[in-house]
C-alpha atoms as a PDB file:
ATOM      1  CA  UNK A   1     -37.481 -12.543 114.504  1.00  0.00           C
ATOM      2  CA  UNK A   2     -35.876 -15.948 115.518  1.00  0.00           C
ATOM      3  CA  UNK A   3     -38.532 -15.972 118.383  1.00  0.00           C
ATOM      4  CA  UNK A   4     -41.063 -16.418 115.568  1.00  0.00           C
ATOM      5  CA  UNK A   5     -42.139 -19.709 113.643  1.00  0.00           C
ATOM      6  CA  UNK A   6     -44.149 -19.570 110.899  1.00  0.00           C
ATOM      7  CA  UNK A   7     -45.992 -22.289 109.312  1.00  0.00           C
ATOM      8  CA  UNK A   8     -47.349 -22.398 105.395  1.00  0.00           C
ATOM      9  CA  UNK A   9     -48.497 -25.144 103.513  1.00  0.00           C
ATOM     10  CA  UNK A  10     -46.201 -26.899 100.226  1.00  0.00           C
ATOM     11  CA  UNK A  11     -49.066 -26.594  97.493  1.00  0.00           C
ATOM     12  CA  UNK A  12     -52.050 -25.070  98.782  1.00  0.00           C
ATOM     13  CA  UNK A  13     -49.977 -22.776 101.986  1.00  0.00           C
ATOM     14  CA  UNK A  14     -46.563 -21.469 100.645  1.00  0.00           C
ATOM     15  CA  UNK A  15     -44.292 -19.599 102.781  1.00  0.00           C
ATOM     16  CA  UNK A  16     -44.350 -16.104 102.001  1.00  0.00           C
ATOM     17  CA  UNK A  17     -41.146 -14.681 100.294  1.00  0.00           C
ATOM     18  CA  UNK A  18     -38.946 -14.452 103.488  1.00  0.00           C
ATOM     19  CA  UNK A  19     -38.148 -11.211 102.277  1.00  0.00           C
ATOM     20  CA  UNK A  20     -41.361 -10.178 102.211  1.00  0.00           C
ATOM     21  CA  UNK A  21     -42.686 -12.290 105.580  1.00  0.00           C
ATOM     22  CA  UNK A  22     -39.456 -10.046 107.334  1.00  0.00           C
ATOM     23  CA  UNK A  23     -40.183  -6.693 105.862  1.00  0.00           C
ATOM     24  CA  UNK A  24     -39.969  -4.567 109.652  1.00  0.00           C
ATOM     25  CA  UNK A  25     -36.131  -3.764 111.055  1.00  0.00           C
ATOM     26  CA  UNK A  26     -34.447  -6.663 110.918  1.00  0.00           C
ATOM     27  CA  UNK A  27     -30.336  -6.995 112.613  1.00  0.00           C
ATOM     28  CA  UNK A  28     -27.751  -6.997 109.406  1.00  0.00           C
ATOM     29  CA  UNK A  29     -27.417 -10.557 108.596  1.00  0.00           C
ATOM     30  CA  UNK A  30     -29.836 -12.444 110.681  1.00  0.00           C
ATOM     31  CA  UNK A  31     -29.520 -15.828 110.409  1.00  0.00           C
ATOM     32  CA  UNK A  32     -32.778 -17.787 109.136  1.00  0.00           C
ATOM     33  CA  UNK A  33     -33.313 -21.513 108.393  1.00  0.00           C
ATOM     34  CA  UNK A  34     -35.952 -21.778 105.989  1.00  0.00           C
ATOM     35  CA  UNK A  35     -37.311 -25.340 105.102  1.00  0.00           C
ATOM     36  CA  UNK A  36     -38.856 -26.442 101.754  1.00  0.00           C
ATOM     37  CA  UNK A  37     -41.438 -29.144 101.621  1.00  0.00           C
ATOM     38  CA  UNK A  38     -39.615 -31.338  99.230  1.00  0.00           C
ATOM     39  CA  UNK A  39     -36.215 -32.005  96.874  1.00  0.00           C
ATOM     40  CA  UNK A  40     -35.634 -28.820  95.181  1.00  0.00           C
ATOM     41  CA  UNK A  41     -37.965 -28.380  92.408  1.00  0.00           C
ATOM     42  CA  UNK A  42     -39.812 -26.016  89.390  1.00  0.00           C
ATOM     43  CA  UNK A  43     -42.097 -24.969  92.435  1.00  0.00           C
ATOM     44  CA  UNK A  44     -39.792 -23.987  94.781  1.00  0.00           C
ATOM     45  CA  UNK A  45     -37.709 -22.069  91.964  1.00  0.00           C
ATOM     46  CA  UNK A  46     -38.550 -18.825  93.855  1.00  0.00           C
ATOM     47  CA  UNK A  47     -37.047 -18.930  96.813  1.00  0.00           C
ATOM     48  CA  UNK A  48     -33.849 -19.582  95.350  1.00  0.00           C
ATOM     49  CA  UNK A  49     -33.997 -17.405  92.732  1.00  0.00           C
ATOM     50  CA  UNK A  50     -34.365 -14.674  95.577  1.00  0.00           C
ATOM     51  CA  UNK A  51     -31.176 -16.310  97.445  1.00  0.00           C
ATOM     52  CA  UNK A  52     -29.408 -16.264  94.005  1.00  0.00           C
ATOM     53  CA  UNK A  53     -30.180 -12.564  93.247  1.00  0.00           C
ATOM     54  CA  UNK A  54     -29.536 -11.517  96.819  1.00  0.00           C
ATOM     55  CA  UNK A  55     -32.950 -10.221  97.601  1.00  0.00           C
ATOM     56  CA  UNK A  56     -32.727 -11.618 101.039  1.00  0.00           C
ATOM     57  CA  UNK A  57     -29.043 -10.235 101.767  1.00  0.00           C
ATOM     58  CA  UNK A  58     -30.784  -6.555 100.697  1.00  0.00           C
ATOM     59  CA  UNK A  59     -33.321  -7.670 103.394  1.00  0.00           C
ATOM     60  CA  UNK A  60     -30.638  -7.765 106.081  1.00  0.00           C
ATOM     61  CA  UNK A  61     -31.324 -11.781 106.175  1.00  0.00           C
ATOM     62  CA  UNK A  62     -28.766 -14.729 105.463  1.00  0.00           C
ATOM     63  CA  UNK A  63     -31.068 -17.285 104.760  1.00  0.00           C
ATOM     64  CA  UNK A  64     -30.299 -20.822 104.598  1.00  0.00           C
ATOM     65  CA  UNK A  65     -32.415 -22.708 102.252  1.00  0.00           C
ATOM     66  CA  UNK A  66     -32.962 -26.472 103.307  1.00  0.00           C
ATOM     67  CA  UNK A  67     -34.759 -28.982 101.348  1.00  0.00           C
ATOM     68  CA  UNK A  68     -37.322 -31.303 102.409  1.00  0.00           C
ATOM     69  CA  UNK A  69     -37.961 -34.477 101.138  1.00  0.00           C
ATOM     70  CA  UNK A  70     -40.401 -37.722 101.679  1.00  0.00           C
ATOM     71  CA  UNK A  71     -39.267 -38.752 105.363  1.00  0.00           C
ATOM     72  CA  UNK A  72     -38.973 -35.577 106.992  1.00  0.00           C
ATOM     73  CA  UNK A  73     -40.990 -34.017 109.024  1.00  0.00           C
ATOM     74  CA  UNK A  74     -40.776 -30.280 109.045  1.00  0.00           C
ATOM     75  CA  UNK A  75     -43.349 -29.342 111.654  1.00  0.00           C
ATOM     76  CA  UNK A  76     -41.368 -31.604 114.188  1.00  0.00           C
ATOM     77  CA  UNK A  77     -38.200 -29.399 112.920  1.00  0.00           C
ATOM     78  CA  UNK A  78     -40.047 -26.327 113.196  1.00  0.00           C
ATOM     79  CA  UNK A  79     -40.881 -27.081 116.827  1.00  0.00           C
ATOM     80  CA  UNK A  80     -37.723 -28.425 117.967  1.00  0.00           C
ATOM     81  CA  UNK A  81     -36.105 -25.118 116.788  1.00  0.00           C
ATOM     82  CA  UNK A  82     -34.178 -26.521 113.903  1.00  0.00           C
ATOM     83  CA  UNK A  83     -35.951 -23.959 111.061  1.00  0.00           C
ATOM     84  CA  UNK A  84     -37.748 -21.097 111.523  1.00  0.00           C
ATOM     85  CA  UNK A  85     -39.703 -21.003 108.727  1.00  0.00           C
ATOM     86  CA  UNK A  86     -41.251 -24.167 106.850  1.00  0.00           C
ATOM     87  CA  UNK A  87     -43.273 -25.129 104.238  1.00  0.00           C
ATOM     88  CA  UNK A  88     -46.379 -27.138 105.497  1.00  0.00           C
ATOM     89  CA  UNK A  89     -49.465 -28.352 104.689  1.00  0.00           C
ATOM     90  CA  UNK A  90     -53.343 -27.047 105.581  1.00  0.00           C
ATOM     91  CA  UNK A  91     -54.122 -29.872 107.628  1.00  0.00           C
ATOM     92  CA  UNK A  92     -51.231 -29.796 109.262  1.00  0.00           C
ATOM     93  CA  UNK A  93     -51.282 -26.385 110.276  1.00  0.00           C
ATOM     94  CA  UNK A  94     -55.061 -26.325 111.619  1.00  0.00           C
ATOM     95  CA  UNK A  95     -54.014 -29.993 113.635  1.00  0.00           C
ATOM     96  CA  UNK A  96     -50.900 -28.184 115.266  1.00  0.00           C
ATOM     97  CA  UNK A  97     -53.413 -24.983 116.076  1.00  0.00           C
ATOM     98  CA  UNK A  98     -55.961 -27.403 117.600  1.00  0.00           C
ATOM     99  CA  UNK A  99     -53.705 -29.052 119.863  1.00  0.00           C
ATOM    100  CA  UNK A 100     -52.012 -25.498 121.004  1.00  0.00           C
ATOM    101  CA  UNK A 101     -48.807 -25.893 119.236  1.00  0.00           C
ATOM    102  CA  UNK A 102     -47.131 -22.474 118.685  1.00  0.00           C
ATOM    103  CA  UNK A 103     -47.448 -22.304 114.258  1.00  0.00           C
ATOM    104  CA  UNK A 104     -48.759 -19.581 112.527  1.00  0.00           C
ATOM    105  CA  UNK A 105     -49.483 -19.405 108.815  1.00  0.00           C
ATOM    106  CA  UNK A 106     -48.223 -16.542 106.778  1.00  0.00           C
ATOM    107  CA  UNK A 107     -49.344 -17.026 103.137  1.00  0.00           C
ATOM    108  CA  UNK A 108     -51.134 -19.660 100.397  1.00  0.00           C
ATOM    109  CA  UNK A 109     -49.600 -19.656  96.862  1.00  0.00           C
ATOM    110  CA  UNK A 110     -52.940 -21.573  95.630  1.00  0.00           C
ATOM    111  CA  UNK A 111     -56.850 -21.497  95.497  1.00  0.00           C
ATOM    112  CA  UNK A 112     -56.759 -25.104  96.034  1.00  0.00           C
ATOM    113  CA  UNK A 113     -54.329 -27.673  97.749  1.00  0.00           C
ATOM    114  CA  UNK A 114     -52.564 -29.725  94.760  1.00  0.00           C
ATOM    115  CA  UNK A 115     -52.501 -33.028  96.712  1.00  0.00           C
ATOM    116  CA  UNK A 116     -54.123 -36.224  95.567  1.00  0.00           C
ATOM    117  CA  UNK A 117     -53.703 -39.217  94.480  1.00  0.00           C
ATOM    118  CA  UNK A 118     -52.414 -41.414  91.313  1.00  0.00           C
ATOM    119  CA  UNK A 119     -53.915 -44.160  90.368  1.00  0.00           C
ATOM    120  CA  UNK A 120     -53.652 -46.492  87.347  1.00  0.00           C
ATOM    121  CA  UNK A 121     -56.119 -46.113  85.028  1.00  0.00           C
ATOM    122  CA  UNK A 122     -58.325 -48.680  85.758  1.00  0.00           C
ATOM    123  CA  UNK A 123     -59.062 -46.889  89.324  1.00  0.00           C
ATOM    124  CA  UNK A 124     -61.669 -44.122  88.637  1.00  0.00           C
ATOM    125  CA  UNK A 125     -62.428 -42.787  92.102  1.00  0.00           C
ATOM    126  CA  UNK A 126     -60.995 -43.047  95.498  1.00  0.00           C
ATOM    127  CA  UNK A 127     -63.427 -45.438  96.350  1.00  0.00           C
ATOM    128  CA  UNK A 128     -61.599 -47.178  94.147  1.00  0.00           C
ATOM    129  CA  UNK A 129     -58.359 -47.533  96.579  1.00  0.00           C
ATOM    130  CA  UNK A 130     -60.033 -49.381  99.253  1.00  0.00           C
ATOM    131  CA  UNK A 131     -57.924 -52.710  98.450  1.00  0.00           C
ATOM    132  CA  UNK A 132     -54.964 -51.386  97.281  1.00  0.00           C
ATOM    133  CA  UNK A 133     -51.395 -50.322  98.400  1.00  0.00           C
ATOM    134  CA  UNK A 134     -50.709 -47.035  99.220  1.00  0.00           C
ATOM    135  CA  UNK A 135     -47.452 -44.756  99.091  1.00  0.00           C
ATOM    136  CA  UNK A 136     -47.360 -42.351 102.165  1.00  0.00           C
ATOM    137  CA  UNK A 137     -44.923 -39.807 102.740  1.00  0.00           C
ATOM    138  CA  UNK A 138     -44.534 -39.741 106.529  1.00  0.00           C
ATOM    139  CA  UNK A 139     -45.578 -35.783 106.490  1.00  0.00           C
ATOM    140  CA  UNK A 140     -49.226 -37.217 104.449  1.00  0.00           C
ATOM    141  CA  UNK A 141     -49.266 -39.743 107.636  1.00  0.00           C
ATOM    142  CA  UNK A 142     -49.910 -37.021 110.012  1.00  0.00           C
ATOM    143  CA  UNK A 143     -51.672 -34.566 107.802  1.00  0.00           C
ATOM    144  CA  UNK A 144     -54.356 -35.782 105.352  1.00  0.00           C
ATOM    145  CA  UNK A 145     -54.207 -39.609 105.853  1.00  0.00           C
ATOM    146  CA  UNK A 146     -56.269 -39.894 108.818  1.00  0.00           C
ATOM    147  CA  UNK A 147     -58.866 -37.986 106.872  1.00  0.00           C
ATOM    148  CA  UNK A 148     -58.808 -40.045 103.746  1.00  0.00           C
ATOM    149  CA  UNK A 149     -58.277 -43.179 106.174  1.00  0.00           C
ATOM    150  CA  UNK A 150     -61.331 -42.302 107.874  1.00  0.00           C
ATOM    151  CA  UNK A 151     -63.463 -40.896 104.982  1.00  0.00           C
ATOM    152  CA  UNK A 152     -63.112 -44.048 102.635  1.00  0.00           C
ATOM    153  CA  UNK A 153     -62.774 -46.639 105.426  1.00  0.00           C
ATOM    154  CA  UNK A 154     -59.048 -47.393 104.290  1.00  0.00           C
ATOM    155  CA  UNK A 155     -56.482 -49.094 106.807  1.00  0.00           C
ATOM    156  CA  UNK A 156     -52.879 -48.235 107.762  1.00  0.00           C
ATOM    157  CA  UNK A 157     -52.305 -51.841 106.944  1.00  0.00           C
ATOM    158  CA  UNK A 158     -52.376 -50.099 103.183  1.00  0.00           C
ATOM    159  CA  UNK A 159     -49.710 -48.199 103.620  1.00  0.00           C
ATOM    160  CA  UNK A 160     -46.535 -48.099 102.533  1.00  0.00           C
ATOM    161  CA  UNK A 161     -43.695 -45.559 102.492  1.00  0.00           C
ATOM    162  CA  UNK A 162     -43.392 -42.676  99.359  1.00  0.00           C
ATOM    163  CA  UNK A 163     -39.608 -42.437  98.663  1.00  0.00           C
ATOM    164  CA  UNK A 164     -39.933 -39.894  96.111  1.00  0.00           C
ATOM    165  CA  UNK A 165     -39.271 -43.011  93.464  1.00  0.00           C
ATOM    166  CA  UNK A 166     -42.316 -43.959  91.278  1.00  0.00           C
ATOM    167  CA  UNK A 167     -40.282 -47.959  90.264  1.00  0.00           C
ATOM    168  CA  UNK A 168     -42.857 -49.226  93.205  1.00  0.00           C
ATOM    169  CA  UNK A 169     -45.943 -47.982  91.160  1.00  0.00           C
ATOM    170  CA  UNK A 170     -45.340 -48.682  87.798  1.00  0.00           C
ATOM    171  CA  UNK A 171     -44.061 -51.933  88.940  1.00  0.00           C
ATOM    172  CA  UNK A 172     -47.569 -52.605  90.035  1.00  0.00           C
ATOM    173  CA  UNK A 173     -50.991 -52.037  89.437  1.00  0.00           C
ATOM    174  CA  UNK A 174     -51.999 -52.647  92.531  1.00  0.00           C
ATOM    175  CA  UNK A 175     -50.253 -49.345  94.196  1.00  0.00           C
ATOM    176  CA  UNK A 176     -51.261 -46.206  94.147  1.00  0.00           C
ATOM    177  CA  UNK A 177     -49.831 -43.694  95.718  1.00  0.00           C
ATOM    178  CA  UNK A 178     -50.245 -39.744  96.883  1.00  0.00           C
ATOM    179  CA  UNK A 179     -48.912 -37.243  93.866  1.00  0.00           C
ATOM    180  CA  UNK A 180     -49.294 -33.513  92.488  1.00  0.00           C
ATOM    181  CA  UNK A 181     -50.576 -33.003  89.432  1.00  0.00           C
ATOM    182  CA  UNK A 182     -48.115 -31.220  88.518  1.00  0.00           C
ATOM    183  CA  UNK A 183     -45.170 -33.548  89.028  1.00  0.00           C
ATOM    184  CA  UNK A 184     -46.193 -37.203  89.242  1.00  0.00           C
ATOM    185  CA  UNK A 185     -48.370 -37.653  86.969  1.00  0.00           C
ATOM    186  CA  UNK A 186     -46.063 -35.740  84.602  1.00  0.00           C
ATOM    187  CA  UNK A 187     -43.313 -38.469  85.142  1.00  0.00           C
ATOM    188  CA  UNK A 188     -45.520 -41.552  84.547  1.00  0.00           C
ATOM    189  CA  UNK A 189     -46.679 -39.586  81.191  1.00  0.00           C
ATOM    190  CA  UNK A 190     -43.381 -39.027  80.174  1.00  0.00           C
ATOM    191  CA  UNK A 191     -42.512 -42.899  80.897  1.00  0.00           C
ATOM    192  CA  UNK A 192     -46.122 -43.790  78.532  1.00  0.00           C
ATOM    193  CA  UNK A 193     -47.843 -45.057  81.676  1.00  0.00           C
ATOM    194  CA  UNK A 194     -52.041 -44.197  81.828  1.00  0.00           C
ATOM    195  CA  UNK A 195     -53.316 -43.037  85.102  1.00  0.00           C
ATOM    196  CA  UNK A 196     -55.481 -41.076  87.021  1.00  0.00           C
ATOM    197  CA  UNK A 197     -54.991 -38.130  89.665  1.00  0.00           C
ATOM    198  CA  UNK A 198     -57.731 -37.562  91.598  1.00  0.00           C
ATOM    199  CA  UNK A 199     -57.639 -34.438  93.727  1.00  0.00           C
ATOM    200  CA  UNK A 200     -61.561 -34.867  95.281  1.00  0.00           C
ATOM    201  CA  UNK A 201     -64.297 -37.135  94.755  1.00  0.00           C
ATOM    202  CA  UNK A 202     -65.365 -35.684  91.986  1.00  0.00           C
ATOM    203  CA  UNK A 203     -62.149 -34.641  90.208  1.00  0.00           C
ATOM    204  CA  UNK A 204     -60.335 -37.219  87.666  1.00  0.00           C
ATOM    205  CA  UNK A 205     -57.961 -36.090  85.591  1.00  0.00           C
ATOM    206  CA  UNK A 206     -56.134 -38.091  82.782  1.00  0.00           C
ATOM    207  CA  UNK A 207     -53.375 -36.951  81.303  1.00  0.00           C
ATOM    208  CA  UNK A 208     -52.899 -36.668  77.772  1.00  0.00           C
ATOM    209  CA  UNK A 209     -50.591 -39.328  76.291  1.00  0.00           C
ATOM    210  CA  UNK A 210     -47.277 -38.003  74.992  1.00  0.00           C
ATOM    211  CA  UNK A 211     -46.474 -37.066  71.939  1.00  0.00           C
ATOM    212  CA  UNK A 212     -45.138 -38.662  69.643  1.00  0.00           C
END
């Protein structure tokens, strides 16, 4: 089993319940390192419900959850041994195929990967970005940045680092920065701030204003 890395996206590819991913003869107790994609959140509640409820013990596995977060890299932990099973993204996955590197992924959660972008509401399309600042986590930097850098004619010049703290954006109109729709643009709602999360050229959504 340890001789095994898996690799699953955080929105669209989701690590299969470990329990599940592990179901053959497994040695009482063997030790696995699973990594999350980010902090622990509503999305990840799963996997530690199972940890909670000791699904994974009745498995014969002592998992160790880990969390993610905005500067770390999990495919680069993956490799070097340090987890042995991750939550990753689909670009990332079919980049580390392409170049031969030893991933495999086990399950998607989704139809459709939840990244995009935020954007205040004056920015109606991701051609809209082109002369703006843009938060990065350094896992985006190496999975769908050079696509979006590429696609829209964008420059790592824009860039600036996502620290998981949404003060840089809402101090400015001039940032936007990479988001779910389910958590992001939830938090500038809840703080009365209008934007934008756009998931595809075509797809703007606005959330609704809270309520009073």
């Amino acid at each position: 089993m340890r001789s095994i890395r898996f690799d699953t996206r955080a929105s669209t590819l989701l690590a299969v319940t470990l329990g599940l991913a592990m179901a053959g003869p497994a040695q009482a107790a063997d030790k696995v390192v699973f990594l999350t994609s980010w902090y622990a959140q509503a999305e990840h509640g799963g996997f530690y419900q199972a940890k909670a409820t000791g699904l994974y013990e009745k498995a014969g596995l002592d998992v160790e959850i880990r969390m993610g977060g905005p500067q770390v890299n999990g495919l680069q932990l993956l490799l070097a041994g340090e987890a042995d099973a991750i939550m990753g993204y689909d670009i990332q996955v079919l980049q580390a195929v392409e170049k031969g590197l030893p991933v495999v992924t086990v399950a998607a959660s989704f139809q459709y990967d939840l990244q995009g972008m935020m954007t205040h509401d004056d920015v109606t399309s991701l051609a809209g970005i082109k002369d703006r600042a843009i938060l990065v986590s350094s896992a985006g930097m190496t999975a769908w940045w050079p696509w979006l850098k590429k696609k829209y004619a964008l420059s790592d010049a824009q860039v600036r680092a996502y620290t998981f703290n949404l003060q840089p954006f809402f101090a400015d109109k001039n940032v936007v920065q990479q988001a779910y729709p389910s958590s992001e643009p939830f938090q500038a709602q809840e703080k009365g701030v209008p934007v934008n999360f756009i998931s595809s050229p075509r797809t703007v959504t606005r959330p609704r204003a809270p309520r009073s």
